[in-house]
Protein backbone atom coordinates (compact mmCIF):
# COMPACT_ATOMS: atom_id res chain seq x y z
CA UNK A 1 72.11 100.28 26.03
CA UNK A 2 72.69 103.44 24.85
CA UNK A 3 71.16 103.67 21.31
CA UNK A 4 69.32 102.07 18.95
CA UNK A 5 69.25 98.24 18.53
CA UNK A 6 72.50 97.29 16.75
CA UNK A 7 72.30 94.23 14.12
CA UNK A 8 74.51 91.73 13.08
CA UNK A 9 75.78 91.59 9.23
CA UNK A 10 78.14 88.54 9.19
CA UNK A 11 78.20 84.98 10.63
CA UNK A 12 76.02 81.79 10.92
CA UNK A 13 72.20 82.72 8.86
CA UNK A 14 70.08 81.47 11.29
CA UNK A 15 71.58 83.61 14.00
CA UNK A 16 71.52 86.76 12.09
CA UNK A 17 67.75 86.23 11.06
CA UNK A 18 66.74 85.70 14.77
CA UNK A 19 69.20 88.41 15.93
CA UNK A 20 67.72 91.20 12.95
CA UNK A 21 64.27 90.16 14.16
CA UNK A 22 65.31 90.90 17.81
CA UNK A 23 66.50 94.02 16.54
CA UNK A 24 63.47 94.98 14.57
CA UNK A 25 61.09 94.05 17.42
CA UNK A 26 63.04 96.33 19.66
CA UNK A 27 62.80 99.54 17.52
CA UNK A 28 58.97 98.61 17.09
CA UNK A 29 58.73 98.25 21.00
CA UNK A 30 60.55 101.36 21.85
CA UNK A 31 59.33 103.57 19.22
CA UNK A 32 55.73 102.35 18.31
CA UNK A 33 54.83 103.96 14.74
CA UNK A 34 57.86 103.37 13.16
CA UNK A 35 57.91 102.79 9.42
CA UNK A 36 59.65 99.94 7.62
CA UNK A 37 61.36 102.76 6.08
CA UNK A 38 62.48 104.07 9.40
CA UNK A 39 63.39 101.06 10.73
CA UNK A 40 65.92 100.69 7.93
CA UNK A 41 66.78 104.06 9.12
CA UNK A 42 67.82 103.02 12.28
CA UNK A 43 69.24 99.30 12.09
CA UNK A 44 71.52 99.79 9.32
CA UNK A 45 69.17 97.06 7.98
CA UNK A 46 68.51 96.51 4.23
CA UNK A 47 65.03 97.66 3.05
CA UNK A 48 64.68 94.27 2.11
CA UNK A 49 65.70 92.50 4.89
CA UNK A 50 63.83 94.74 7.00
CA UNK A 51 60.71 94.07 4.88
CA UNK A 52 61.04 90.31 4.97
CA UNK A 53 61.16 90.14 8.86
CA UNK A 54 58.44 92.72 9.18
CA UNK A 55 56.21 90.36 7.21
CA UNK A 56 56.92 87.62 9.01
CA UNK A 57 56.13 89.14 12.18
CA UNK A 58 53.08 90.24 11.04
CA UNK A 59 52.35 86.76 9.97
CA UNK A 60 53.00 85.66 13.54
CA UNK A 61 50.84 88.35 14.68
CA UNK A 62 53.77 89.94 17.42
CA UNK A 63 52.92 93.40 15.09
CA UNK A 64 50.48 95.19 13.81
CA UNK A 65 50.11 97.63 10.55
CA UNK A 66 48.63 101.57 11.42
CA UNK A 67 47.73 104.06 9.63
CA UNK A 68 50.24 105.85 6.51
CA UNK A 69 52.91 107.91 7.46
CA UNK A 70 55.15 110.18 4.95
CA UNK A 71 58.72 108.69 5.98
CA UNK A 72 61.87 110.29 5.08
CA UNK A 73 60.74 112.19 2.22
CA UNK A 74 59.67 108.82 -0.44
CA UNK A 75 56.60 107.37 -0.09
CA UNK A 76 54.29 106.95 2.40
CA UNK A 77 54.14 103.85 4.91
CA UNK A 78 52.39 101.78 7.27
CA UNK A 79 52.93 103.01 10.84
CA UNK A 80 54.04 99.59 12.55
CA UNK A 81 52.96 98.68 16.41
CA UNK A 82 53.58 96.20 18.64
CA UNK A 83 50.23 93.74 18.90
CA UNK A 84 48.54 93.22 22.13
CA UNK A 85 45.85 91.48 21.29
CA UNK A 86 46.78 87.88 19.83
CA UNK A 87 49.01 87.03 22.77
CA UNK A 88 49.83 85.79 26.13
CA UNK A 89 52.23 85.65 28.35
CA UNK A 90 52.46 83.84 31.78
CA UNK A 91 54.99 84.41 35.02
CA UNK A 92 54.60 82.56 37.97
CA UNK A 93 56.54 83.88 40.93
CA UNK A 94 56.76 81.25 44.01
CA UNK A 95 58.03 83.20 47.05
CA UNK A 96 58.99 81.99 50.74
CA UNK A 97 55.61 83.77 51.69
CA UNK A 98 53.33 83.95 48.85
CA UNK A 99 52.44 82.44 45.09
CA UNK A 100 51.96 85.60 42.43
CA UNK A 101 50.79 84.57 39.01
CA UNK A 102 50.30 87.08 35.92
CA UNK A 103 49.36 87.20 32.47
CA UNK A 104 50.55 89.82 30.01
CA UNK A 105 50.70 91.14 26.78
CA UNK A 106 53.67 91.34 24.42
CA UNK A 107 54.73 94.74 25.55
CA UNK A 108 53.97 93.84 29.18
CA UNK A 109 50.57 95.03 30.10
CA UNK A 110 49.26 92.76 33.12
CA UNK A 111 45.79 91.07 31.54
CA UNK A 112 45.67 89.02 34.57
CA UNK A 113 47.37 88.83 38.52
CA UNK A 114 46.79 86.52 41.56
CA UNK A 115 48.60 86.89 44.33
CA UNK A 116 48.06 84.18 46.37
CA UNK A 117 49.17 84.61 50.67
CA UNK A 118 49.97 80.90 50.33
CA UNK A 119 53.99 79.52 51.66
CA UNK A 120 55.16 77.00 49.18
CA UNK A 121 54.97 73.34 51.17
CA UNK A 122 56.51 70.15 49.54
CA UNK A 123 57.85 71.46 46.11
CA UNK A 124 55.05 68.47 44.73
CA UNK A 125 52.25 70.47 46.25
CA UNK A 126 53.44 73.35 45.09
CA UNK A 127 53.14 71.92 41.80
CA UNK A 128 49.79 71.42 42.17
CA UNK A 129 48.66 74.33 43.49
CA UNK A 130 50.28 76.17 40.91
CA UNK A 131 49.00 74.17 37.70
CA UNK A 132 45.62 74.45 38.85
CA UNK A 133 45.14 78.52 39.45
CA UNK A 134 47.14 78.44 35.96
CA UNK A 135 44.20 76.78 34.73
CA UNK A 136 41.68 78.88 36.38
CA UNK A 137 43.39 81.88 35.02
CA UNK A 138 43.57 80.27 31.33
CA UNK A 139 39.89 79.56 31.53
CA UNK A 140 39.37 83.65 32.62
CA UNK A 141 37.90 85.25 29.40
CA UNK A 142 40.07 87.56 29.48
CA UNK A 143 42.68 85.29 28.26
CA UNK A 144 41.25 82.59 27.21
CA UNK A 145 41.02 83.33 23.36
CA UNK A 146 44.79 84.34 23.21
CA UNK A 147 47.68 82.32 22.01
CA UNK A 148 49.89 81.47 24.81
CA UNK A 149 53.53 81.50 24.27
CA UNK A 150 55.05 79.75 27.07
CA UNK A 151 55.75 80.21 31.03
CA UNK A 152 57.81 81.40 33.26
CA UNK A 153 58.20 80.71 36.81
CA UNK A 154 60.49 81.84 39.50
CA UNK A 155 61.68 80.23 42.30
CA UNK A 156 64.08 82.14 45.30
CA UNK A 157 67.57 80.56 44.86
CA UNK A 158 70.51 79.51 42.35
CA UNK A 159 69.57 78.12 39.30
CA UNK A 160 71.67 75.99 37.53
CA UNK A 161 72.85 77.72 34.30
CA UNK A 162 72.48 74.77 32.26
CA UNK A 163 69.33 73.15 33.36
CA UNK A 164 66.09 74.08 34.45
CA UNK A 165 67.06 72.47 37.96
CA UNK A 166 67.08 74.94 41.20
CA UNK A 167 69.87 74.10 43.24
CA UNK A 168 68.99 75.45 47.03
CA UNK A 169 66.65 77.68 48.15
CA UNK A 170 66.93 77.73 52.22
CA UNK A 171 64.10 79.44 52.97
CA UNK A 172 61.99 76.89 51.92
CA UNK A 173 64.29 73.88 52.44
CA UNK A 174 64.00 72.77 49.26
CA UNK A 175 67.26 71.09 47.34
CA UNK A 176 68.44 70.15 43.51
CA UNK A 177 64.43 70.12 42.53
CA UNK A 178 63.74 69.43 38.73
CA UNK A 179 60.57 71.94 39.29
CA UNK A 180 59.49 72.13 35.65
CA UNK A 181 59.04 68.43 35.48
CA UNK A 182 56.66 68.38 38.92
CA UNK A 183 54.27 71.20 36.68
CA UNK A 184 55.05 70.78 33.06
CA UNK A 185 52.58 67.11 33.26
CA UNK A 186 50.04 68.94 34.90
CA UNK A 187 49.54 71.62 32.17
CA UNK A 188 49.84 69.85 28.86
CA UNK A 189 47.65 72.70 27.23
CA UNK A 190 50.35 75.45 27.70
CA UNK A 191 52.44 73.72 24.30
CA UNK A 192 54.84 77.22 24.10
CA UNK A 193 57.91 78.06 26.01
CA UNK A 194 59.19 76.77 29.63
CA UNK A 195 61.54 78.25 31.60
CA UNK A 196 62.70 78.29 35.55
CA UNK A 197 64.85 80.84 36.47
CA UNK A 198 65.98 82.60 40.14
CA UNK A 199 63.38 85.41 41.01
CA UNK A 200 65.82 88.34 41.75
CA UNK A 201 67.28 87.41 37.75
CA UNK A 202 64.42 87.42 36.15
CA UNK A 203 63.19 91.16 38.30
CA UNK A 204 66.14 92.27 36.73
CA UNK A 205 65.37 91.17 33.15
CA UNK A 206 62.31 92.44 33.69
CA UNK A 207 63.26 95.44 34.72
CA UNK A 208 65.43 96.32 31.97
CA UNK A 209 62.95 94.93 28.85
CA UNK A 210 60.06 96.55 30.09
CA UNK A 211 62.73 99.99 31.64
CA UNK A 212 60.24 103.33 31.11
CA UNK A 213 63.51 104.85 29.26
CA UNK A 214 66.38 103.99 27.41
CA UNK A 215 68.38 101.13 29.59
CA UNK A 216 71.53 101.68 30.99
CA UNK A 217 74.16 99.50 29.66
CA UNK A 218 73.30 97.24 32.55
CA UNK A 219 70.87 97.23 35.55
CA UNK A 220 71.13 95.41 39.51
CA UNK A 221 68.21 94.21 41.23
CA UNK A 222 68.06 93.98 44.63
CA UNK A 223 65.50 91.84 46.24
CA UNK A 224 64.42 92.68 49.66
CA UNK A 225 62.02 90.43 51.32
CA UNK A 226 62.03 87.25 53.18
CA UNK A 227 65.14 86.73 52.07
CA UNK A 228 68.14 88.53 50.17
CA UNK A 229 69.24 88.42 46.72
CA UNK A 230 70.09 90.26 43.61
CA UNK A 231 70.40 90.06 39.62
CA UNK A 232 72.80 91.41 36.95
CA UNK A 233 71.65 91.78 33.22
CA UNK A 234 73.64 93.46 30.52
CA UNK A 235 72.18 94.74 27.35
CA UNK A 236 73.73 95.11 23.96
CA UNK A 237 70.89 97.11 22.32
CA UNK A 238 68.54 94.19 22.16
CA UNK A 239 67.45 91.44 25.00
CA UNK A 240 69.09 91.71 28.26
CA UNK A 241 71.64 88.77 28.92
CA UNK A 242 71.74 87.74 32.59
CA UNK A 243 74.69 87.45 34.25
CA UNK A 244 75.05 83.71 35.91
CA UNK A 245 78.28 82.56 36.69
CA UNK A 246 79.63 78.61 36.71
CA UNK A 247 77.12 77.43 39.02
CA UNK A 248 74.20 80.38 39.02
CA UNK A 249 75.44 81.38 42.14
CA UNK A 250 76.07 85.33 40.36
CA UNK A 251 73.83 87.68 42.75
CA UNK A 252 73.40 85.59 45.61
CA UNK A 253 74.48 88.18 48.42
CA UNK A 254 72.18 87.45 50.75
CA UNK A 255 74.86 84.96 51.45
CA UNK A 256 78.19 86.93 51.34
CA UNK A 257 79.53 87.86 54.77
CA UNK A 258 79.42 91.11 56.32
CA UNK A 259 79.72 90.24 60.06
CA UNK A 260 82.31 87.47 60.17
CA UNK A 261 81.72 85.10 63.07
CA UNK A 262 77.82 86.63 63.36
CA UNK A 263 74.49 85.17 63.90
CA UNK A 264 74.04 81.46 62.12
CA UNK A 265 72.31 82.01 58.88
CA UNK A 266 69.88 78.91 57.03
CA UNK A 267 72.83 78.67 54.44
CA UNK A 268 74.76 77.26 57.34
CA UNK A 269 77.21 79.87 57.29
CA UNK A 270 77.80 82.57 60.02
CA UNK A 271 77.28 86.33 59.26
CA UNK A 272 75.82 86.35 55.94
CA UNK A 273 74.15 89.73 55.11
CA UNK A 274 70.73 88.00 55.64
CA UNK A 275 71.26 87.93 59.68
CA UNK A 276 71.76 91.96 59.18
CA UNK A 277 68.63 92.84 56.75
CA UNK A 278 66.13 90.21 55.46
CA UNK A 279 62.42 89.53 56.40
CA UNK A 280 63.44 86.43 58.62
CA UNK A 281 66.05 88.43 60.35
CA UNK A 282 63.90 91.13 61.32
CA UNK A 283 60.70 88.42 62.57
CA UNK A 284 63.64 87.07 64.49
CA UNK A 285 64.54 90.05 66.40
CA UNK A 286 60.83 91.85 66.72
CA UNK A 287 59.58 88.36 68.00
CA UNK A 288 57.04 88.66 65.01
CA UNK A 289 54.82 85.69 64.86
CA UNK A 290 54.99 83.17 61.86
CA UNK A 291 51.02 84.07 60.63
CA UNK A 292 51.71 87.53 60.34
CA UNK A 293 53.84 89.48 57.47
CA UNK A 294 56.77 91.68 58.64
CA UNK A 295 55.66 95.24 56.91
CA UNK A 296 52.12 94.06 58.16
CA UNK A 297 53.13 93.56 61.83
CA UNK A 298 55.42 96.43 61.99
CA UNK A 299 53.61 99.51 60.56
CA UNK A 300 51.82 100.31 63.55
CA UNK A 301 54.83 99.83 65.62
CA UNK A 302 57.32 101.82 63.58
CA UNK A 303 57.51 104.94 66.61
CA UNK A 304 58.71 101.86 69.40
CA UNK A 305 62.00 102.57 70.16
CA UNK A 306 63.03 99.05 70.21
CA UNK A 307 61.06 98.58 66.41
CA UNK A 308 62.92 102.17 64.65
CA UNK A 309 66.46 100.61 66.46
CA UNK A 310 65.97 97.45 64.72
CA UNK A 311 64.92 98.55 61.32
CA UNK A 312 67.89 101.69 61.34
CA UNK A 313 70.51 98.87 61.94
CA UNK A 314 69.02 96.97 59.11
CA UNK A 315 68.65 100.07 56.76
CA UNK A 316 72.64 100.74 57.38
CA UNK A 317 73.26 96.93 56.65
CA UNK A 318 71.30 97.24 53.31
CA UNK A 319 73.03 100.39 53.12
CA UNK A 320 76.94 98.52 53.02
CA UNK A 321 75.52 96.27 50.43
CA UNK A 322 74.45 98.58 48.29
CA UNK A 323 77.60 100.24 48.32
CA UNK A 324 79.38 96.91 47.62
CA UNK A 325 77.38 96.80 44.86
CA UNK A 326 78.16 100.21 43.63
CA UNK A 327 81.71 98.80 44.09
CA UNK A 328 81.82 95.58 42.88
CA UNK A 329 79.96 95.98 39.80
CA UNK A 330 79.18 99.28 39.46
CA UNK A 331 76.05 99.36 37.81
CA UNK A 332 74.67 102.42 35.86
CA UNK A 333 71.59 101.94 37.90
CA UNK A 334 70.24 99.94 40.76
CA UNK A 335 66.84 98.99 41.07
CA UNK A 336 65.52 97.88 45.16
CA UNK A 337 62.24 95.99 45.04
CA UNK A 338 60.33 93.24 47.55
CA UNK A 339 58.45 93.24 50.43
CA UNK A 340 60.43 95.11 52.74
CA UNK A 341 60.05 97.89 51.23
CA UNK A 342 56.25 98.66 52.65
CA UNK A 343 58.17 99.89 55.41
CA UNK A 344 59.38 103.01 54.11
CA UNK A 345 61.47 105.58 55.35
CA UNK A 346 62.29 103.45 58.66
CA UNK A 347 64.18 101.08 56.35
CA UNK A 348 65.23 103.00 53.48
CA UNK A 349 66.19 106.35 54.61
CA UNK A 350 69.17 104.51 56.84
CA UNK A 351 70.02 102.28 53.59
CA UNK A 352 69.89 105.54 51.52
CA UNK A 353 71.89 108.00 54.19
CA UNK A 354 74.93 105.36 54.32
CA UNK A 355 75.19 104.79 50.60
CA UNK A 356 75.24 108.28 49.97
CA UNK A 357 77.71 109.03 53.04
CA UNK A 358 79.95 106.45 51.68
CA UNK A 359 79.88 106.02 47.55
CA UNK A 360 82.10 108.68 46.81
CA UNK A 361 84.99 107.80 48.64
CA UNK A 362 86.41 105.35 46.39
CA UNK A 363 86.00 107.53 43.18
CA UNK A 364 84.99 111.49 43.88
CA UNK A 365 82.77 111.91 41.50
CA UNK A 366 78.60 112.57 40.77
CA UNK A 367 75.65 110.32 39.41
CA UNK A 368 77.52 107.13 39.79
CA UNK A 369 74.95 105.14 39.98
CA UNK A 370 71.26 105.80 39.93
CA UNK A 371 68.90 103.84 43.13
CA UNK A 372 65.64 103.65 42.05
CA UNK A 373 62.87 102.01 44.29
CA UNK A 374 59.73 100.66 43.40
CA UNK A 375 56.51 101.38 44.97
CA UNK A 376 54.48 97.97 44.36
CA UNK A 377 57.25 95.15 43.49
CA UNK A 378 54.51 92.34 43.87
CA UNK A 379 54.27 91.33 40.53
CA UNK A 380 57.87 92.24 38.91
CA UNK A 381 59.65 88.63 39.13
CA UNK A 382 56.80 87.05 37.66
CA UNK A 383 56.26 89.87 35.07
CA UNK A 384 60.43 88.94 34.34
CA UNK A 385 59.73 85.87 33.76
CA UNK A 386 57.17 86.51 31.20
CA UNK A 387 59.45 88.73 29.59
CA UNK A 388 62.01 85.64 29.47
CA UNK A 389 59.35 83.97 27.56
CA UNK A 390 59.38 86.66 25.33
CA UNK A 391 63.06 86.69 25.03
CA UNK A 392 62.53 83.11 24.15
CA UNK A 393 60.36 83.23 21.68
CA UNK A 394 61.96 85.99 19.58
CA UNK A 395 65.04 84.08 19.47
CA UNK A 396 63.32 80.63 18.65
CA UNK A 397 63.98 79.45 14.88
């Protein structure tokens, strides 16, 4: 995205009214204090169609009227902001390792986190476990007077396009699971929005909604942790649009090969950029024990020789896939979150040092492609996911 959101003028009524309010939202979101006026301004909007969506999300309380503010020389009008404080939304992020649950506001302010050092099991016990710290946190005064528009929840593998039905996720053995119906009976109070989606897609929505600037005109997230995987979105001046492919397999290169006739990976194939660079990998090589987290066991043991080999080979193997990346589908920016990054330099720098070596041989030229690397990525699927509520709800009838 490089300007403001663009509306649509033509075409089927109830589309346009759900695509103008995106629009409108947008603005409001980016540029908190806008008038209607301005908005008008800026959307190519009517004044009137501007001021019948406005009033409606009022009505639903997603906005909020400020003080007066002279606008473009006529008269003066209500400042408009987002509204923070009628809402909720959840994001539930269920990891190989670890459960992370959040609430947030409209605009994306956490209200609430858990981050639970609790391994999925049996996807039914997950379930449970799930619906009932959902509850706790619903119960939490904090939250517990706001509207809740829906949940989100993550889980770490393809998800079929179609259906909220995850296909594989072989790090936790789990196959073709329904998940939504094993938790949707157990929460009957949360009446909004469902929605199960791959955790490295919905970082990457996530990441571009809630972006601190103007988003590119698309975004990669790579997912570094137990396992390896990655999202596309796209944006067209309004919500993100997730890139899927026929089966949801779009982003899955923790599975595409980069030492043929390697190590066996849990997909079943053989050299799959997981053997090279993923949190299993690494355990597997560094004879970490099982109870213990791999940034956890290894910061103390970063100067071994044996540790700083390991972790350099891996940092030039998440180095090559970042550069496929870059070439592939050569992404404005590039955004490298999950666990593996606690371990800092040893990992990164190596990653970093290739990609830069290497990204300019194809095409000769500067700023490419931007790598940006987040400091605390604990929360950001499930935070995605609540912003695919959001994304949900806006375009709702």
């Amino acid at each position: 995205m490089t300007g403001t959101p663009r509306p649509h003028h033509g075409g089927n009524l109830s589309f346009l009214k759900r695509h103008n309010r995106s629009a409108i939202l947008e603005t409001v979101r980016r540029s908190p204090g806008v008038t209607r006026a301005d908005i008008a301004v800026l959307t190519g909007l009517t004044k009137a169609t501007v001021g019948a969506i406005v009033q409606d999300l009022l009505h639903r309380e997603w906005l909020r009227e400020g003080e007066l503010r002279q606008s473009g020389g006529g008269r003066p009008g209500r400042s408009l902001h987002p509204d923070a404080s009628r809402h909720v939304l959840l994001g539930v992020d269920a990891g190989v390792k670890s459960l992370r649950l959040i609430a947030c506001t409209l605009a994306g302010e956490p209200l609430l986190q858990r981050h639970l050092e609790q391994a999925p099991t049996t996807p039914e016990e997950t379930a449970g476990v799930l619906a009932a710290r959902i509850r706790e946190m619903l119960a939490d005064e904090t939250i517990r007077h706001r509207h809740c528009l829906g949940l989100g929840v993550t889980l770490p593998g393809p998800v079929a396009p179609d259906q909220p039905l995850l296909r594989l996720a072989p790090n936790l053995g789990w196959r073709d699971i329904p998940f939504l119906e094993l938790l949707k009976p157990l929460l009957p109070e949360i009446t909004g929005h469902w929605l199960l989606d791959n955790e490295a897609n919905a970082a990457a929505f996530g990441e571009y909604y809630f972006h601190p600037g103007v988003p590119p005109e698309s975004l990669v997230y790579l997912s570094a942790s137990t396992g390896i995987g990655s999202g596309l979105v796209a944006g067209d001046g309004q919500m993100p649009t997730v890139v899927r492919g026929r089966g949801g397999l779009v982003g899955e290169i923790g599975h595409t090969i980069l030492q043929p006739g390697g190590l066996y990976c849990h997909c079943g194939n053989r050299g799959c950029v997981e053997t090279l660079v993923s949190g299993w990998a690494i355990r597997a090589a560094l004879n970490i024990p099982p109870e213990q987290g791999v940034t956890e066991a290894l910061w103390p043991r970063l100067s071994e020789p044996e540790v700083a080999l390991t972790l350099r080979r891996a940092g030039e193997a998440l180095g090559m896939l970042l550069l496929n990346l870059h070439h592939t589908l050569n992404p404005p920016e590039i955004v490298i979150g999950g666990s593996l990054t606690g371990l800092g330099d040893a990992l990164l720098v190596p990653a970093l040092d290739y990609f830069e070596r290497h990204r300019s041989g194809l095409l000769n030229t500067d700023g490419q492609v931007a790598i940006r690397v987040l400091d605390d990525s604990t929360f950001t699927a499930a935070r995605g996911a609540a912003a695919e509520v959001m994304a949900r709800a806006v375009g709702a009838p």
